[in-house]
N, C-alpha and C. Protein backbone atom coordinates (compact mmCIF):
# COMPACT_ATOMS: atom_id res chain seq x y z
N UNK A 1 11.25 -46.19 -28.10
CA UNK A 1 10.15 -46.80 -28.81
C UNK A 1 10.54 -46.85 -30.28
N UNK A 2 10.41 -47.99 -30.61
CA UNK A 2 10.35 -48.00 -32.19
C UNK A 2 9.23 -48.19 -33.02
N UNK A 3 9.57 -47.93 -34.48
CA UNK A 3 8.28 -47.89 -35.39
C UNK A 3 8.74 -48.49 -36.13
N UNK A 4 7.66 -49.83 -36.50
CA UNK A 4 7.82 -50.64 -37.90
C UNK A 4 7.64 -50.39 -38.96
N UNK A 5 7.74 -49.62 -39.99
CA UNK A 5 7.05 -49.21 -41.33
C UNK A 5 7.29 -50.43 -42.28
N UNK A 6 6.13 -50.56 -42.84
CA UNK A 6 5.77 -51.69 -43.64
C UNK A 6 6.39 -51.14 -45.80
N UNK A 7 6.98 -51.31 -46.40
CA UNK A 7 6.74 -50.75 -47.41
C UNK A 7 6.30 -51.66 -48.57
N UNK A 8 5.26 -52.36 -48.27
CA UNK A 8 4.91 -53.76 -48.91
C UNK A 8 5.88 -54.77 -49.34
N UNK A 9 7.10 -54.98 -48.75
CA UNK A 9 7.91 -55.96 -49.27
C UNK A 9 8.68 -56.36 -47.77
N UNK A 10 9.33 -55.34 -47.08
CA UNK A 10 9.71 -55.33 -45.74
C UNK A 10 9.40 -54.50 -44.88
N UNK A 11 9.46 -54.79 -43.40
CA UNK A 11 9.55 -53.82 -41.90
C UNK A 11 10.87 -52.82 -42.36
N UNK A 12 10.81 -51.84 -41.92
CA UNK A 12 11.91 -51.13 -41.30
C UNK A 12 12.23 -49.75 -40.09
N UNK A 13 12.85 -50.34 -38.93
CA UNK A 13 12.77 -49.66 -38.12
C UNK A 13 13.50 -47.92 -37.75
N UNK A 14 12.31 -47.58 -37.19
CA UNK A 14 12.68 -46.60 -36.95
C UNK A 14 12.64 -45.92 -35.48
N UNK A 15 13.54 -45.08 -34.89
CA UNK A 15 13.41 -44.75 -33.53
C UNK A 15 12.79 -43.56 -33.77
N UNK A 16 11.94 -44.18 -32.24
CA UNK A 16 10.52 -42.64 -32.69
C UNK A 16 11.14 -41.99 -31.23
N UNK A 17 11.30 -42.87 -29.99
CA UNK A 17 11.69 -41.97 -28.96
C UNK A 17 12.24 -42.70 -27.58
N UNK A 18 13.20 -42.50 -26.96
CA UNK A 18 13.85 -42.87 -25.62
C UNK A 18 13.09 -42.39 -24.30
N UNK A 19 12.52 -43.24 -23.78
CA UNK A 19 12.13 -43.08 -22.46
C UNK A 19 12.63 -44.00 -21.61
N UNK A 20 13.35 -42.67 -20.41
CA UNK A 20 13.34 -43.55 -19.33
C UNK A 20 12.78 -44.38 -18.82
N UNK A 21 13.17 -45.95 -18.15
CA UNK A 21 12.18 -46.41 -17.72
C UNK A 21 10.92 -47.19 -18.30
N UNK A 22 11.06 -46.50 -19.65
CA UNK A 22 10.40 -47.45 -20.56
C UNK A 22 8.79 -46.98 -20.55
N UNK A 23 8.02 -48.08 -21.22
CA UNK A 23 6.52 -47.12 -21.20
C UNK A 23 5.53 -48.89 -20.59
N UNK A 24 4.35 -48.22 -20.25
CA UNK A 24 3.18 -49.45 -19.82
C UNK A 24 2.73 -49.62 -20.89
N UNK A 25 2.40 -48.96 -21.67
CA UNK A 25 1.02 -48.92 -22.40
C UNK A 25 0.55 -47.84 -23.76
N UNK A 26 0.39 -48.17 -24.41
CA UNK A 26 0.18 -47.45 -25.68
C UNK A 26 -1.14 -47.56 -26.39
N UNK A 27 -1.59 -46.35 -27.14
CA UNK A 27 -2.80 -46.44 -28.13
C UNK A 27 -2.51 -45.96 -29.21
N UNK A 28 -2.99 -45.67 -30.37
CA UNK A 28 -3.21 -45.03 -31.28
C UNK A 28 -4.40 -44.31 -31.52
N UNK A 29 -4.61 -42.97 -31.83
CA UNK A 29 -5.86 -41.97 -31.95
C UNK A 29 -5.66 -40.64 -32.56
N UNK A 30 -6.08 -40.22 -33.94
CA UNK A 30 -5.74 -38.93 -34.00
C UNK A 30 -6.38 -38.04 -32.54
N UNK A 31 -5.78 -37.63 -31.98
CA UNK A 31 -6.18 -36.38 -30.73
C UNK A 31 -6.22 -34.93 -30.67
N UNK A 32 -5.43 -34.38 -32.14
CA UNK A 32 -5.90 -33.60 -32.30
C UNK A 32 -6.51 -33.07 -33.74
N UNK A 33 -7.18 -33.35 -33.90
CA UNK A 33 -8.27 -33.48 -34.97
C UNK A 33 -7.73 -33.07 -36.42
N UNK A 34 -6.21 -33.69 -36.75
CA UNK A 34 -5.89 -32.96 -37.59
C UNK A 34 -5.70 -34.50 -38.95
N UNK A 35 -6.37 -35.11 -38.74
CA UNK A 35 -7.11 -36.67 -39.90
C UNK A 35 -5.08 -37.64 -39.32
N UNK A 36 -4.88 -37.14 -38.65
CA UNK A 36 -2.97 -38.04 -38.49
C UNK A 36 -3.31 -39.21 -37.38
N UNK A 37 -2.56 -40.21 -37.43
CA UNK A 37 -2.73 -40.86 -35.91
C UNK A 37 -1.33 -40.18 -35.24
N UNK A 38 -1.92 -40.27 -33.64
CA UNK A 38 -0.85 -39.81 -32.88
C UNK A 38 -1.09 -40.83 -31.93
N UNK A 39 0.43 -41.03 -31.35
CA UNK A 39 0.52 -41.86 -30.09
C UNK A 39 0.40 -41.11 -28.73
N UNK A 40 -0.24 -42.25 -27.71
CA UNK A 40 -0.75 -42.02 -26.46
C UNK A 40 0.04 -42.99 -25.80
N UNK A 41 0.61 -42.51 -24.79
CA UNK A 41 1.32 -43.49 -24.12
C UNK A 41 1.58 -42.73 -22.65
N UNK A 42 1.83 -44.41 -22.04
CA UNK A 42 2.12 -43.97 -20.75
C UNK A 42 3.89 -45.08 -20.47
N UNK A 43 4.69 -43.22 -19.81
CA UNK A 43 6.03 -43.72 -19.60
C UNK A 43 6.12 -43.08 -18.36
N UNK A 44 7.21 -44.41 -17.43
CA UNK A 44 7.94 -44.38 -16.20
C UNK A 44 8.27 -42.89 -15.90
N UNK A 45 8.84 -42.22 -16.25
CA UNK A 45 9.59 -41.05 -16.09
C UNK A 45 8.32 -40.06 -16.46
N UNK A 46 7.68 -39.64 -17.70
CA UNK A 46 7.10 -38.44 -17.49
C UNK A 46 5.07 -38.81 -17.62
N UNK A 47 4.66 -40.25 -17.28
CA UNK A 47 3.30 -40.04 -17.25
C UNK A 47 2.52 -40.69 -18.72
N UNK A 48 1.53 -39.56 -18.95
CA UNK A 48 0.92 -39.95 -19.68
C UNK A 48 1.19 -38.81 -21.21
N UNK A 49 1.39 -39.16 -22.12
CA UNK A 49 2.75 -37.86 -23.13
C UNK A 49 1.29 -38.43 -24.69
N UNK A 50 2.03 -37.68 -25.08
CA UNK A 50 1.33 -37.54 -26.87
C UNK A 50 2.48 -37.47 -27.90
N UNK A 51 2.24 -37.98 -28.29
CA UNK A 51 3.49 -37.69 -29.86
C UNK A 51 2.73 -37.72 -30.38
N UNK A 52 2.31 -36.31 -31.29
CA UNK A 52 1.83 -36.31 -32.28
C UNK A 52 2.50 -36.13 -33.65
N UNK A 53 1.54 -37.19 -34.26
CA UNK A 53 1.93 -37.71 -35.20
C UNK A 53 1.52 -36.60 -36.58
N UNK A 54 2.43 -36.62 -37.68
CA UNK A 54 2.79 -36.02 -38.98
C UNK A 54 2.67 -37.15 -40.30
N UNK A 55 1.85 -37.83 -39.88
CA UNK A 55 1.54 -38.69 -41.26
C UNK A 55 2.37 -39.66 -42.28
N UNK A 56 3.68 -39.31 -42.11
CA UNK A 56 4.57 -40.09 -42.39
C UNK A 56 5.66 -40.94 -41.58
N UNK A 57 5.03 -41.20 -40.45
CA UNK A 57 5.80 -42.25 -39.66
C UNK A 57 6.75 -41.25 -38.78
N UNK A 58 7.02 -40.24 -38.59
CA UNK A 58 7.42 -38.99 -37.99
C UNK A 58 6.36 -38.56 -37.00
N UNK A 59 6.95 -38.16 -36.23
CA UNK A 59 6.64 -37.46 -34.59
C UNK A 59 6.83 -36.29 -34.40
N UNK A 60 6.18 -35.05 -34.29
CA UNK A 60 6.89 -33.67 -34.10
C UNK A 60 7.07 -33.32 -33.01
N UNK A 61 6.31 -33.34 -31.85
CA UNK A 61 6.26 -32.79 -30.65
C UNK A 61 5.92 -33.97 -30.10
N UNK A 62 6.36 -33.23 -28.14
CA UNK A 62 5.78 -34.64 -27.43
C UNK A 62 4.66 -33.41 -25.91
N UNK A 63 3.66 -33.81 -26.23
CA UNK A 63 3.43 -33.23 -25.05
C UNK A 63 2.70 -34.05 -23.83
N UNK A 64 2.79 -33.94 -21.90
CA UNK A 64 3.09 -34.41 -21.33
C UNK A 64 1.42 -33.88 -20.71
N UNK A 65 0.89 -35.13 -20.74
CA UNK A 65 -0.69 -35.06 -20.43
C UNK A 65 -1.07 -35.17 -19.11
N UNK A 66 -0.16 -35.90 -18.51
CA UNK A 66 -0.77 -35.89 -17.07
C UNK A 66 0.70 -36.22 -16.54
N UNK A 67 1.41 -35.81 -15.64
CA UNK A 67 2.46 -36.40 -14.79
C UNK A 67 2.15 -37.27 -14.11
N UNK A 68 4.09 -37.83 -13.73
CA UNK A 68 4.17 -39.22 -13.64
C UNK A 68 3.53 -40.12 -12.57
N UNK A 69 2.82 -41.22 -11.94
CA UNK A 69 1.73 -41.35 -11.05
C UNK A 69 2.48 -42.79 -11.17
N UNK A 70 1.24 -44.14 -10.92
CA UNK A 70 2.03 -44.92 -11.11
C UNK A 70 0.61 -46.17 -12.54
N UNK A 71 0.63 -45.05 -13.37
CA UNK A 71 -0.54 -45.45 -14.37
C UNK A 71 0.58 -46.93 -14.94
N UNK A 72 -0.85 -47.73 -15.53
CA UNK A 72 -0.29 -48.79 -15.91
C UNK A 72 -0.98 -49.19 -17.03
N UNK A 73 -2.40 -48.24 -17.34
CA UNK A 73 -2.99 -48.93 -18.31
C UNK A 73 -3.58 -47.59 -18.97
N UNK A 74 -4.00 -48.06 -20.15
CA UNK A 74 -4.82 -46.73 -20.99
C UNK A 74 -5.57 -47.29 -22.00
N UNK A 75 -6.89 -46.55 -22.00
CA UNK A 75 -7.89 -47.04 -23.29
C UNK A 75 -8.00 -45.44 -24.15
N UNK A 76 -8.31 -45.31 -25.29
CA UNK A 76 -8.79 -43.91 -26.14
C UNK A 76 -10.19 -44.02 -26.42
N UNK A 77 -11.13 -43.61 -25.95
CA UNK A 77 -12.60 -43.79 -26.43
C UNK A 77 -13.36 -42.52 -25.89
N UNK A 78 -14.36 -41.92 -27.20
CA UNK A 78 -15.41 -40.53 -26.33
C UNK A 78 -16.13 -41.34 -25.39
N UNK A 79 -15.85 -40.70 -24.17
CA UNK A 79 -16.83 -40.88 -23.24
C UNK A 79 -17.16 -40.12 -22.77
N UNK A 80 -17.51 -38.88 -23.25
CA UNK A 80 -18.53 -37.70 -22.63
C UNK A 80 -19.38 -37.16 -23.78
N UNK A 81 -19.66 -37.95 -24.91
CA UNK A 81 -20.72 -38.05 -26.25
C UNK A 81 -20.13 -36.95 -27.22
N UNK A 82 -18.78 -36.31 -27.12
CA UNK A 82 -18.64 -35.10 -28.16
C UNK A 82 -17.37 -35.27 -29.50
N UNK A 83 -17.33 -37.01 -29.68
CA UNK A 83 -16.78 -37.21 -30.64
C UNK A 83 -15.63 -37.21 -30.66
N UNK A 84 -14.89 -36.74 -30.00
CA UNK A 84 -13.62 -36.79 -29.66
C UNK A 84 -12.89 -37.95 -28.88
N UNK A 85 -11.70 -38.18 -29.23
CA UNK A 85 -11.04 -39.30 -28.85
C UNK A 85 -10.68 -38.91 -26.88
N UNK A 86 -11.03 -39.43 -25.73
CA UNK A 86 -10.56 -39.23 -24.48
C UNK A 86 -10.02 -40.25 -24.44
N UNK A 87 -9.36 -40.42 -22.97
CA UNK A 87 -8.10 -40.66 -22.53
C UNK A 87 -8.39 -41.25 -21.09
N UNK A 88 -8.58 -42.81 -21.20
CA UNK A 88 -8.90 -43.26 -19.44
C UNK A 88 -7.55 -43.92 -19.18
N UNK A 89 -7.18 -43.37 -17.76
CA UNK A 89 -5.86 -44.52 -17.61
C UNK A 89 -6.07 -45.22 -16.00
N UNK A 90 -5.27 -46.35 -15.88
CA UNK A 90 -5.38 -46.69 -14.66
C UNK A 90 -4.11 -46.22 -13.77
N UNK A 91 -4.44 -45.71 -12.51
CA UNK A 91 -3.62 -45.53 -11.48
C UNK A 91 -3.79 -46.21 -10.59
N UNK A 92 -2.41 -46.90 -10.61
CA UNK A 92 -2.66 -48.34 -9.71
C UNK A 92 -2.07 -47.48 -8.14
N UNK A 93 -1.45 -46.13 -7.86
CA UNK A 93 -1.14 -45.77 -6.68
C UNK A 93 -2.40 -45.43 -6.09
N UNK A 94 -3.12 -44.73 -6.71
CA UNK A 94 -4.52 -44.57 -6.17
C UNK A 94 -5.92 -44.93 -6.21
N UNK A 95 -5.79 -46.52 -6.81
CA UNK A 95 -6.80 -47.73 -7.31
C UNK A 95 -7.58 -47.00 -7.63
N UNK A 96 -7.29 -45.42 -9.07
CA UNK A 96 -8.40 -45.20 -9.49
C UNK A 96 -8.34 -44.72 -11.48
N UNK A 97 -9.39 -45.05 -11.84
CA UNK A 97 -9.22 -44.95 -13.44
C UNK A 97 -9.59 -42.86 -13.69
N UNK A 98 -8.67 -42.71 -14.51
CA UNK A 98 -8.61 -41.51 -14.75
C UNK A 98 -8.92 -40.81 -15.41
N UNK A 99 -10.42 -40.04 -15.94
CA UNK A 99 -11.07 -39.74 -17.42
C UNK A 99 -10.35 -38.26 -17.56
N UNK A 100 -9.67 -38.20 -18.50
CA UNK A 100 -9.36 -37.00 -19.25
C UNK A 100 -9.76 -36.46 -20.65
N UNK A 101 -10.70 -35.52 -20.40
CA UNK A 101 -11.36 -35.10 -22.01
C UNK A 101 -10.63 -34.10 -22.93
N UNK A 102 -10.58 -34.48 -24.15
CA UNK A 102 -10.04 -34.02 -25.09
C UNK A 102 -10.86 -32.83 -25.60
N UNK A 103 -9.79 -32.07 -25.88
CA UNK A 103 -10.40 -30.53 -25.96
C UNK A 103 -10.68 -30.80 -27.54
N UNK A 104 -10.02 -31.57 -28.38
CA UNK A 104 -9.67 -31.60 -29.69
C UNK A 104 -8.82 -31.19 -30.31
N UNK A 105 -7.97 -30.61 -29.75
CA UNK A 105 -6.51 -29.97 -30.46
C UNK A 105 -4.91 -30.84 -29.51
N UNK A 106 -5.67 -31.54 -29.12
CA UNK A 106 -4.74 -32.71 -28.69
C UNK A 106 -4.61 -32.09 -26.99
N UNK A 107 -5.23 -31.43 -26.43
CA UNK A 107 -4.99 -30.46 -24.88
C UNK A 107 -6.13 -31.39 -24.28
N UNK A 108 -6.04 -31.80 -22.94
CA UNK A 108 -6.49 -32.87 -22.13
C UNK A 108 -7.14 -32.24 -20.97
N UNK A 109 -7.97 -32.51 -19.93
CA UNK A 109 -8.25 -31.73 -18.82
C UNK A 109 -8.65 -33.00 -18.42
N UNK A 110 -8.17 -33.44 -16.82
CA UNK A 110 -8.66 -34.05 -16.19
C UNK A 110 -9.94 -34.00 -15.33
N UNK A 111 -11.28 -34.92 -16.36
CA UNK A 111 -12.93 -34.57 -16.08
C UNK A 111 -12.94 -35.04 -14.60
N UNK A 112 -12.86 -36.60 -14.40
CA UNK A 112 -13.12 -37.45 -13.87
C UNK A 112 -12.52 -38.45 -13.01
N UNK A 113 -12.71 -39.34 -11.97
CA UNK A 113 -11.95 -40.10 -11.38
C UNK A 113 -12.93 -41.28 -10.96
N UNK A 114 -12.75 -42.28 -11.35
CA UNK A 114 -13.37 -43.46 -10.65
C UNK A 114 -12.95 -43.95 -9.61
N UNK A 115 -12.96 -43.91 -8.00
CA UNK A 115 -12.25 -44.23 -6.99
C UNK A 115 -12.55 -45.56 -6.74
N UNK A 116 -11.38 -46.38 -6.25
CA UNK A 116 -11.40 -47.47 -5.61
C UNK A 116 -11.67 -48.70 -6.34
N UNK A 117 -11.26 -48.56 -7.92
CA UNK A 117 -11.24 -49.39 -8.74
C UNK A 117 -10.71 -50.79 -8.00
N UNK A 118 -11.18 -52.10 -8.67
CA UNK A 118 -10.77 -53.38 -8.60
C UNK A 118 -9.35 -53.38 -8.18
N UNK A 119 -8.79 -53.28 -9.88
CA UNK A 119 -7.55 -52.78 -10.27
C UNK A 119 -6.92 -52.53 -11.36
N UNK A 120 -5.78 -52.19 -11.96
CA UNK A 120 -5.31 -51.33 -12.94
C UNK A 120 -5.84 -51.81 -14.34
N UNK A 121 -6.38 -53.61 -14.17
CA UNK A 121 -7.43 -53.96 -15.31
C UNK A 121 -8.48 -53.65 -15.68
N UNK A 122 -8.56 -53.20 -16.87
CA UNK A 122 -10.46 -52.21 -17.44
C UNK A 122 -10.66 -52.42 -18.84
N UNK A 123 -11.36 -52.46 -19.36
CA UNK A 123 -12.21 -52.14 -20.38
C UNK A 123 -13.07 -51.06 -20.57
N UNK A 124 -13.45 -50.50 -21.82
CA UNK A 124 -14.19 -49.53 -21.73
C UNK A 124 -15.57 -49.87 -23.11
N UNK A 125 -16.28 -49.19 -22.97
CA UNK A 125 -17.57 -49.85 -24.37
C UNK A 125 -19.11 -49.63 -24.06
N UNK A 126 -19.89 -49.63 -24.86
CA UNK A 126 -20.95 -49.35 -24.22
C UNK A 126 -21.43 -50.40 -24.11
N UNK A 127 -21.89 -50.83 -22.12
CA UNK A 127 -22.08 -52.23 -21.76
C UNK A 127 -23.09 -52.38 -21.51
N UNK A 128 -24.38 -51.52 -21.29
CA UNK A 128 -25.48 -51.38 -21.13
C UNK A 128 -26.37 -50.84 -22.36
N UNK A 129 -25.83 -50.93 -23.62
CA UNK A 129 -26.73 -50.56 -24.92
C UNK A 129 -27.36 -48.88 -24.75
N UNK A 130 -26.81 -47.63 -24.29
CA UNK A 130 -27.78 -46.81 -24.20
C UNK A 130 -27.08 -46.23 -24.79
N UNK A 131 -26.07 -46.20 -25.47
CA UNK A 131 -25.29 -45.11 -26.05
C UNK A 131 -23.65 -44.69 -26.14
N UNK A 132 -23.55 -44.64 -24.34
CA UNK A 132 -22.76 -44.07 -23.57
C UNK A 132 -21.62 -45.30 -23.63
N UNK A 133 -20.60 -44.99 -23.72
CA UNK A 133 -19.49 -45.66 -23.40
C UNK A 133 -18.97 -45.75 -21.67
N UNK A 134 -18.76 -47.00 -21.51
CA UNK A 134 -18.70 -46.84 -19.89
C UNK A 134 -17.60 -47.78 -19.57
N UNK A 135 -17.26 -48.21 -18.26
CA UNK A 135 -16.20 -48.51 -17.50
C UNK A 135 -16.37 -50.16 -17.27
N UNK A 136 -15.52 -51.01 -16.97
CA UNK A 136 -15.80 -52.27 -16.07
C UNK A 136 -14.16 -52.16 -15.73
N UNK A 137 -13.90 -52.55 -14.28
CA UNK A 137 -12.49 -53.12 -14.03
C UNK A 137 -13.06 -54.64 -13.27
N UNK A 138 -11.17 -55.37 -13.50
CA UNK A 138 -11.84 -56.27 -12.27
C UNK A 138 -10.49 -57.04 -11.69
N UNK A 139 -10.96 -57.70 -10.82
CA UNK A 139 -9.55 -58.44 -10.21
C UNK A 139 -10.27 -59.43 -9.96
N UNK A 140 -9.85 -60.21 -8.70
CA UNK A 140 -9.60 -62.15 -8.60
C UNK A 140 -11.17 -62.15 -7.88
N UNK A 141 -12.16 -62.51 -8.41
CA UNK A 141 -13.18 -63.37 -8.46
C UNK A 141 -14.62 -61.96 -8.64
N UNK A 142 -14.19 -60.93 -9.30
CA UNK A 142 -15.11 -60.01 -9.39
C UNK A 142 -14.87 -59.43 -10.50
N UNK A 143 -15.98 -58.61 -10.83
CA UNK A 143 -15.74 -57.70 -11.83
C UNK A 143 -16.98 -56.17 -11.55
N UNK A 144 -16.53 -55.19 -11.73
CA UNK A 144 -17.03 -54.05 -11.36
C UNK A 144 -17.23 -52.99 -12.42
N UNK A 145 -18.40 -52.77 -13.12
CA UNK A 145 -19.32 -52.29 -13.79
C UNK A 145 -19.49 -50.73 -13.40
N UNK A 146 -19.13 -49.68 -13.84
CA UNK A 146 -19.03 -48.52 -14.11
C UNK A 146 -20.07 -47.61 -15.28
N UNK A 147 -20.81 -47.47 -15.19
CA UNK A 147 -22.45 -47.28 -16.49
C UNK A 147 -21.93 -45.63 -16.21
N UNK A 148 -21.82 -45.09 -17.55
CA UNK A 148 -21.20 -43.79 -18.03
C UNK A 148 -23.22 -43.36 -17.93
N UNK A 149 -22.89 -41.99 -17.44
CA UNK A 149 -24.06 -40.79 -17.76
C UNK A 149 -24.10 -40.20 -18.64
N UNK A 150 -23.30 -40.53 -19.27
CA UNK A 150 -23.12 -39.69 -21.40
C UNK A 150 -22.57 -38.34 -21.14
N UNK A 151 -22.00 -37.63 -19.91
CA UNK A 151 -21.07 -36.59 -19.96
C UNK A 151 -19.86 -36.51 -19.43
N UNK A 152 -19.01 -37.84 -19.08
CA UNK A 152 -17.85 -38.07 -18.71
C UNK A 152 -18.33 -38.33 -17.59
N UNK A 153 -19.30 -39.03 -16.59
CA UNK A 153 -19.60 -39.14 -15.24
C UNK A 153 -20.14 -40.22 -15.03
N UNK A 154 -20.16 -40.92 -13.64
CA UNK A 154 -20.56 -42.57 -14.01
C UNK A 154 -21.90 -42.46 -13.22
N UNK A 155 -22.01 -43.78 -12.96
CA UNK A 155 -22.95 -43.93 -11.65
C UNK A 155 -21.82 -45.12 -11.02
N UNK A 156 -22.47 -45.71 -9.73
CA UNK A 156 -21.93 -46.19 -8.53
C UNK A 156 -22.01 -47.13 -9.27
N UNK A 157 -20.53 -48.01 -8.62
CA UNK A 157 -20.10 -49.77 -9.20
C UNK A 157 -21.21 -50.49 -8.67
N UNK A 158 -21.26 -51.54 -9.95
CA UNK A 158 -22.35 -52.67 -9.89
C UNK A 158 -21.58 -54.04 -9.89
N UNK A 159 -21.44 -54.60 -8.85
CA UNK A 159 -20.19 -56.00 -9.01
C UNK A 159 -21.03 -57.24 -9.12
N UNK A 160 -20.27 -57.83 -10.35
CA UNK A 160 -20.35 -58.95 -11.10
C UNK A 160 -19.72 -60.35 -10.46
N UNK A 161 -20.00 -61.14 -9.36
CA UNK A 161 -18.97 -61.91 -9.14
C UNK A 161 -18.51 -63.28 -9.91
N UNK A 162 -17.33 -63.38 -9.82
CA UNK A 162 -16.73 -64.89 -10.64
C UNK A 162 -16.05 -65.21 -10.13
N UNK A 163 -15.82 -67.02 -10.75
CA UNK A 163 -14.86 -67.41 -10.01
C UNK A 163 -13.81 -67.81 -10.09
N UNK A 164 -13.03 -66.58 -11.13
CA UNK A 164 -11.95 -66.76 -11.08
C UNK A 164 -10.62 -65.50 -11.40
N UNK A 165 -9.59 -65.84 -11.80
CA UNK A 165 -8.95 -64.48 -11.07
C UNK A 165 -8.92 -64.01 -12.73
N UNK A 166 -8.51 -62.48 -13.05
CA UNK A 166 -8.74 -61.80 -13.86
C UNK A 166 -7.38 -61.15 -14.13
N UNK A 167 -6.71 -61.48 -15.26
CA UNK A 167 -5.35 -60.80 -16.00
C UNK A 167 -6.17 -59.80 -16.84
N UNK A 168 -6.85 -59.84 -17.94
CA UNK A 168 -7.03 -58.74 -18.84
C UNK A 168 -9.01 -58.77 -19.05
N UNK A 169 -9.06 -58.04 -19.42
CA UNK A 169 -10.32 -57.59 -19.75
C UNK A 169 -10.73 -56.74 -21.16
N UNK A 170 -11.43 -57.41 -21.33
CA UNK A 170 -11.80 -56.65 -23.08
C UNK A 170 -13.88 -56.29 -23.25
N UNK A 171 -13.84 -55.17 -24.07
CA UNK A 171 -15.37 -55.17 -24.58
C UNK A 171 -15.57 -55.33 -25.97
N UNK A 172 -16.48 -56.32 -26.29
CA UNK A 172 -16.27 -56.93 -27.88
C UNK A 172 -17.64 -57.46 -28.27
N UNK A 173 -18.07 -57.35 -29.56
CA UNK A 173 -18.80 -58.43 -29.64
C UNK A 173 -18.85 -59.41 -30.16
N UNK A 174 -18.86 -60.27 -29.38
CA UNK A 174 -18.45 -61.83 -29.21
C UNK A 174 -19.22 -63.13 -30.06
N UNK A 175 -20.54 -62.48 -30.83
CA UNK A 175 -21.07 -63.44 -31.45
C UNK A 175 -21.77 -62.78 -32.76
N UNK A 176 -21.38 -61.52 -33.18
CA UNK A 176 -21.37 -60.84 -34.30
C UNK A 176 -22.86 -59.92 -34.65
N UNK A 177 -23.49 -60.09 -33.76
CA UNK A 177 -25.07 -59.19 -33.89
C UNK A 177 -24.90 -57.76 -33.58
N UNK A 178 -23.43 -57.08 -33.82
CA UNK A 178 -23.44 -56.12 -33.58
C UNK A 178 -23.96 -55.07 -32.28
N UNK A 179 -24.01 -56.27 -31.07
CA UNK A 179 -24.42 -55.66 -29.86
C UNK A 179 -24.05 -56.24 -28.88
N UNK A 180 -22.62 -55.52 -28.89
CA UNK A 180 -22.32 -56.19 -27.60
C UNK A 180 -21.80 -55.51 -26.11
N UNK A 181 -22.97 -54.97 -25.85
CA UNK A 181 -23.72 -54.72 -24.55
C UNK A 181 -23.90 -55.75 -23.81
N UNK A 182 -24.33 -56.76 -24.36
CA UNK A 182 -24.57 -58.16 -23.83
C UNK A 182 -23.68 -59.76 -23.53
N UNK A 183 -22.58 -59.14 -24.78
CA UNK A 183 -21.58 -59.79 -24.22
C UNK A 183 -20.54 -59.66 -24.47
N UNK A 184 -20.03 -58.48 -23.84
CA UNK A 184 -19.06 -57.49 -23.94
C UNK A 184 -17.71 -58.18 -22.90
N UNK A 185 -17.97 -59.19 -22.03
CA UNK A 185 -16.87 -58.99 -21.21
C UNK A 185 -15.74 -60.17 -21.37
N UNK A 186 -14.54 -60.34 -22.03
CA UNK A 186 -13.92 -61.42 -21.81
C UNK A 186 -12.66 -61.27 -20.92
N UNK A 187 -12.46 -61.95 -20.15
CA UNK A 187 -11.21 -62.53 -19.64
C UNK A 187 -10.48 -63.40 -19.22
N UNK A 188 -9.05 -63.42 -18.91
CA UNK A 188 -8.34 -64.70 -18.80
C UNK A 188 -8.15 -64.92 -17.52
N UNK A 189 -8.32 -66.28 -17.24
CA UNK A 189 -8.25 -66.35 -15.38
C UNK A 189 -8.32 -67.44 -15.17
């Protein structure tokens, strides 16, 4: 993986780290509450890992959050109301999204499991206006609605059907009223 550092005139790269196999998916989030961003990523070989980050474009440690499965996707958002950055990923071996809560010192515990997801496509946001940050996945002519209980726990899928097939999924708001609960869902298909 490399890092671009900007120094207002040019890029210049830097190698942050070699993974086998390469990685799916990446975020940015301080995770352990120390004001730094650290990277979240998911790689072939060891899963779902942390490099946390040291503020100057430097990496000190890497630690290994969940072993290797066959995750393909990852969002960073609290979804159990305690402010802290968690950790949903998709496991496409076991069509299920994976909530892991952040202790705050960057240490993870796997809360939650959404079984029988769409597929490894999701979004996360609060889609129902109550607070809670919650789930949608979807695949080719559906979409499946996941409404968070505000402690890392859902209720039962609510399916949305469409008609057409689904590459990515996003939660946004889409017409600027600052609420988008209502029209939170875009995708390409």
């Amino acid at each position: 993986m490399e890092l671009f550092l900007n120094d207002g005139a040019a890029f210049s790269a830097r190698l942050v780290g070699e993974f086998n196999g390469g990685s799916y998916d990446l975020a940015l989030a301080d995770v352990n509450d120390d004001a730094r961003l650290d990277v979240v990523m998911i790689t072939y070989e060891n899963g779902i890992i942390v490099l946390f980050g040291e503020g100057n474009g430097n990496f000190s440690e890497r630690a290994i959050i969940l072993p290797a499965s066959d995750f393909r996707a990852l969002r960073i958002d609290d979804m159990n109301g305690d402010r802290r950055p968690d950790i949903l990923a998709s496991d496409n071996a076991t069509r299920s999204i994976v909530l892991l809560t952040n202790s705050g010192e960057g240490k993870f515990q796997k809360w939650a499991e959404i079984h029988q997801v769409l597929s490894g496509v999701f979004a996360n946001g609060d889609l129902d206006g109550d607070g809670n940050n919650d789930v949608a996945s979807g695949e080719e002519g559906r979409i499946a609605l996941y409404l968070s209980n505000g402690k890392g726990t859902f209720q039962k899928e609510r399916i949305l059907p469409l008609g057409s097939s689904i590459y990515d999924l996003e939660a946004r708001d889409l017409d600027g009223d600052d609420d988008y609960q209502r029209d939170s869902l875009s995708f390409d298909g």
